[in-house]
Structure formats: structure tokens, C-alpha cells
C-alpha atoms as a PDB file:
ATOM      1  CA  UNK A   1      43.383  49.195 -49.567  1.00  0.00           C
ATOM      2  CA  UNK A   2      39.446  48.726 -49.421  1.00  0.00           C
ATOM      3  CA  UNK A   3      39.839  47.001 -46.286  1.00  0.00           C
ATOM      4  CA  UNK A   4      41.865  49.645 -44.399  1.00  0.00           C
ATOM      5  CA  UNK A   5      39.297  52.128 -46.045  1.00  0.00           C
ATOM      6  CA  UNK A   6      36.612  50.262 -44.221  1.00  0.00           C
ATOM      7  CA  UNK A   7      38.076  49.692 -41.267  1.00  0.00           C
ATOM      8  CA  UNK A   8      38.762  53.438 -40.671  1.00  0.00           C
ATOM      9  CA  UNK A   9      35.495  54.114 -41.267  1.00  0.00           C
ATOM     10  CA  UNK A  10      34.200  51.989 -38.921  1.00  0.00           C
ATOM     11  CA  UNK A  11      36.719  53.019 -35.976  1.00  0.00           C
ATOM     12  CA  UNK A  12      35.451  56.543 -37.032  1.00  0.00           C
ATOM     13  CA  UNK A  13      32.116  55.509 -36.390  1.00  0.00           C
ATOM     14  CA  UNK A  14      32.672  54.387 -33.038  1.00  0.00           C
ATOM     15  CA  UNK A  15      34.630  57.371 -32.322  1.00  0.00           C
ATOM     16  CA  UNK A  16      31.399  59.440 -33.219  1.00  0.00           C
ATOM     17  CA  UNK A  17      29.196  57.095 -31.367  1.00  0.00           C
ATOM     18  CA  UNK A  18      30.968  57.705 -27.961  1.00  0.00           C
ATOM     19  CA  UNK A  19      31.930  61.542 -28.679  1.00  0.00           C
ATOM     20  CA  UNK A  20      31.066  63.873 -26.172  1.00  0.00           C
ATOM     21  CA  UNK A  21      30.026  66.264 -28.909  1.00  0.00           C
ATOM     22  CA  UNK A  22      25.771  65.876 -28.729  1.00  0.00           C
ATOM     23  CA  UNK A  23      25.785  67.089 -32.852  1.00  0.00           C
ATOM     24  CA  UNK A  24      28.298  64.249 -33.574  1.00  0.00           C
ATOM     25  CA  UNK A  25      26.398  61.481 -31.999  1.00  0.00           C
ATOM     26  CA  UNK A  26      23.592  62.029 -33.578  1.00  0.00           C
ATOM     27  CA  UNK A  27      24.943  62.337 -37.052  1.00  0.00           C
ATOM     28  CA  UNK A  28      26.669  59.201 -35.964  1.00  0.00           C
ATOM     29  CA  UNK A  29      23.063  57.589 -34.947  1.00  0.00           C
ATOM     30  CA  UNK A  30      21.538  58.606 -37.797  1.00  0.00           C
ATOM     31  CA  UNK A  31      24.369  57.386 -39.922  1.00  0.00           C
ATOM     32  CA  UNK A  32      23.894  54.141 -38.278  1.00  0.00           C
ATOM     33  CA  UNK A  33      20.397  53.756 -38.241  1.00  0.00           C
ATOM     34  CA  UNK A  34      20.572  54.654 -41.928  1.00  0.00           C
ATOM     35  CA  UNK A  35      22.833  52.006 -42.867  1.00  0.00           C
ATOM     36  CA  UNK A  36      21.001  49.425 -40.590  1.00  0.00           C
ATOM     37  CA  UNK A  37      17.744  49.684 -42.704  1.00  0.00           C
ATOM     38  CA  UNK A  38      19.223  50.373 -45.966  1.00  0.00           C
ATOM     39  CA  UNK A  39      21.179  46.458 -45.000  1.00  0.00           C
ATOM     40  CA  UNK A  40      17.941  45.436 -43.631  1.00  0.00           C
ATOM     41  CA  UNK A  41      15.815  46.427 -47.052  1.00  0.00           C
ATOM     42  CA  UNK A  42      18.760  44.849 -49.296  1.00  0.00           C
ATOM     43  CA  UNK A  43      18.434  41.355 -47.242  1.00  0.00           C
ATOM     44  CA  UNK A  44      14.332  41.151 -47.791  1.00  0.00           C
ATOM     45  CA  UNK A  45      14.856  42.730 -51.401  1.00  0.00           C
ATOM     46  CA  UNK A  46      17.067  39.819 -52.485  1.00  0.00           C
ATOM     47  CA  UNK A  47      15.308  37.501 -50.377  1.00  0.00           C
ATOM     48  CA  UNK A  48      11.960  38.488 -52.755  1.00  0.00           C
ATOM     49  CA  UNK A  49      13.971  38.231 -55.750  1.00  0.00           C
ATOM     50  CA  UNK A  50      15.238  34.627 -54.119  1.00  0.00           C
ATOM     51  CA  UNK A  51      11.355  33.782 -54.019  1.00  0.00           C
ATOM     52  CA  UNK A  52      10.104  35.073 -57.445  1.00  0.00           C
ATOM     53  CA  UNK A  53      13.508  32.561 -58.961  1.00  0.00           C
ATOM     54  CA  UNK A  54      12.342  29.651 -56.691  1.00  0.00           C
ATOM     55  CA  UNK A  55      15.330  29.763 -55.415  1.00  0.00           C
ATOM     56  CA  UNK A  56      17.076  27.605 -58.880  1.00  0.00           C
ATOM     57  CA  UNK A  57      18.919  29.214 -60.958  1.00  0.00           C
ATOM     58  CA  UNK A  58      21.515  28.131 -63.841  1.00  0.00           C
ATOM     59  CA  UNK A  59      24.208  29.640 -62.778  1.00  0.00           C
ATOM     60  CA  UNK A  60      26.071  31.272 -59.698  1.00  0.00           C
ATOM     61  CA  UNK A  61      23.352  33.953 -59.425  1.00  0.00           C
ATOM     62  CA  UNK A  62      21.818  32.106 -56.641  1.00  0.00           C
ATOM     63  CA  UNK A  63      24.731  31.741 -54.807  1.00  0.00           C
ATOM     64  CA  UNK A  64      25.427  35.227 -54.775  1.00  0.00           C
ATOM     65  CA  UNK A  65      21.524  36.093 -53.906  1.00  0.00           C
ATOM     66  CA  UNK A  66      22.006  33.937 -50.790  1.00  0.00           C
ATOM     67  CA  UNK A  67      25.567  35.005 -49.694  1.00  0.00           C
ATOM     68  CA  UNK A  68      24.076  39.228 -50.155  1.00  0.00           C
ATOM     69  CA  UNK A  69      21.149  37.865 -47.778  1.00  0.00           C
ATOM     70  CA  UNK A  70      23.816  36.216 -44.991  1.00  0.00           C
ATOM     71  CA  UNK A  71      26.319  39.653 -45.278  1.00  0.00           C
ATOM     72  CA  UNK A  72      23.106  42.091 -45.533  1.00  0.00           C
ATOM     73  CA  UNK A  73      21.513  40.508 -42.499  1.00  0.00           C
ATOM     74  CA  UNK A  74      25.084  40.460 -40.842  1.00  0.00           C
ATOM     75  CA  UNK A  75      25.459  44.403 -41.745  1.00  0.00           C
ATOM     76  CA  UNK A  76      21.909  45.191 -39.962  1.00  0.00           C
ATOM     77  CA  UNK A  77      22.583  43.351 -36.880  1.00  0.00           C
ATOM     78  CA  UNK A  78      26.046  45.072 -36.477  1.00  0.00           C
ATOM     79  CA  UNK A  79      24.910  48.710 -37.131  1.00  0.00           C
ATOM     80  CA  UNK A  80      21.467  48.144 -35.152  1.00  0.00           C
ATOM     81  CA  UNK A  81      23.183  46.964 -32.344  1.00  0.00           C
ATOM     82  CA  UNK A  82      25.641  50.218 -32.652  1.00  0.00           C
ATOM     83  CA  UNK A  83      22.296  52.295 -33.083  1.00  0.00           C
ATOM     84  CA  UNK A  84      20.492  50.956 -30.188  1.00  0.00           C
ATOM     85  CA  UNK A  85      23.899  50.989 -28.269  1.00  0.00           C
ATOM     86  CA  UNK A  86      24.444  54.183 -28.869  1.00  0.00           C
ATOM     87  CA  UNK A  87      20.847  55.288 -26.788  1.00  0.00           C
ATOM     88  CA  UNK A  88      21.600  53.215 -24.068  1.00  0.00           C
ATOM     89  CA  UNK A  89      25.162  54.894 -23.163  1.00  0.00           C
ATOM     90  CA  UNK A  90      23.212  58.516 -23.533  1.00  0.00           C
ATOM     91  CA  UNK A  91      20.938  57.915 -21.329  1.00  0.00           C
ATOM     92  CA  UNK A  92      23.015  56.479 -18.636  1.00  0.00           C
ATOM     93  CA  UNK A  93      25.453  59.213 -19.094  1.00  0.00           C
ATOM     94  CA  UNK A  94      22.841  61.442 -17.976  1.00  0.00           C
END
């Protein structure tokens, strides 16, 4: 159910991103850029935390530490390419 949740979400996100509403891509580009450094500052927050552990820890803590780094970097290169995306089809539009 989380999954379909997400996935509409994300197909309404598009669909704001290419609207030919000016209000709604905006909200849509600020949404995104938003969410791209909000997954940005998550990745170098629990790559600091990473740091101050040395990177050991005794249990699966580490692991998740490094797998929130991969899917927080992953997040902020999908939204900022939607974000700067988004500029580039406004201003050929024009």
C-alpha cells in the first residue's frame, strides 16, 4: 500500500512539473528542490555520524548508516535532476 502511495505521489509530481498552470510548477519546483536538499543534508548528516563511529560498529547500525547514505544520495540526484529539469522545459517553452 506504501508503494502505490509513493508511486502516486511521484506521478503527481511529474504531473505538476509539466502543468501548464505557472502557480503549480512552482509549488512543484519548490517541492522538489525541498526534498532534494532535505535528501542531500540526510546523506552528509549520516555520513558525519559514519565518521564520528569510525565507521565500526557492533551491530547492524552501520549497515543501516551506509544503506541511508546510498538511498539519500539516490533521492537527491532524482529530485535535483526533476528540479533542474523542470527550468530547462520553462525556458524553452518560452
Amino acid at each position: 500500500m506504501v508503494e502505490l502511495l509513493c508511486a502516486g505521489a511521484l506521478i503527481l509530481l511529474i504531473w505538476m512539473l509539466v502543468s501548464k498552470y505557472s502557480i503549480v510548477r512552482t509549488l512543484a519546483r519548490i517541492f522538489t528542490g525541498l526534498l532534494t536538499l532535505v535528501s542531500a543534508s540526510a546523506a552528509v548528516a549520516l555520513f558525519v555520524v559514519g565518521q564520528k563511529a569510525h565507521w565500526t560498529s557492533d551491530g547492524p547500525g552501520m549497515l543501516l548508516i551506509m544503506a541511508g547514505i546510498f538511498f539519500c544520495g539516490i533521492f537527491a540526484f532524482v529530485f535535483g535532476g526533476l528540479f533542474f529539469s523542470s527550468f530547462n522545459r520553462s525556458s524553452s517553452a518560452g
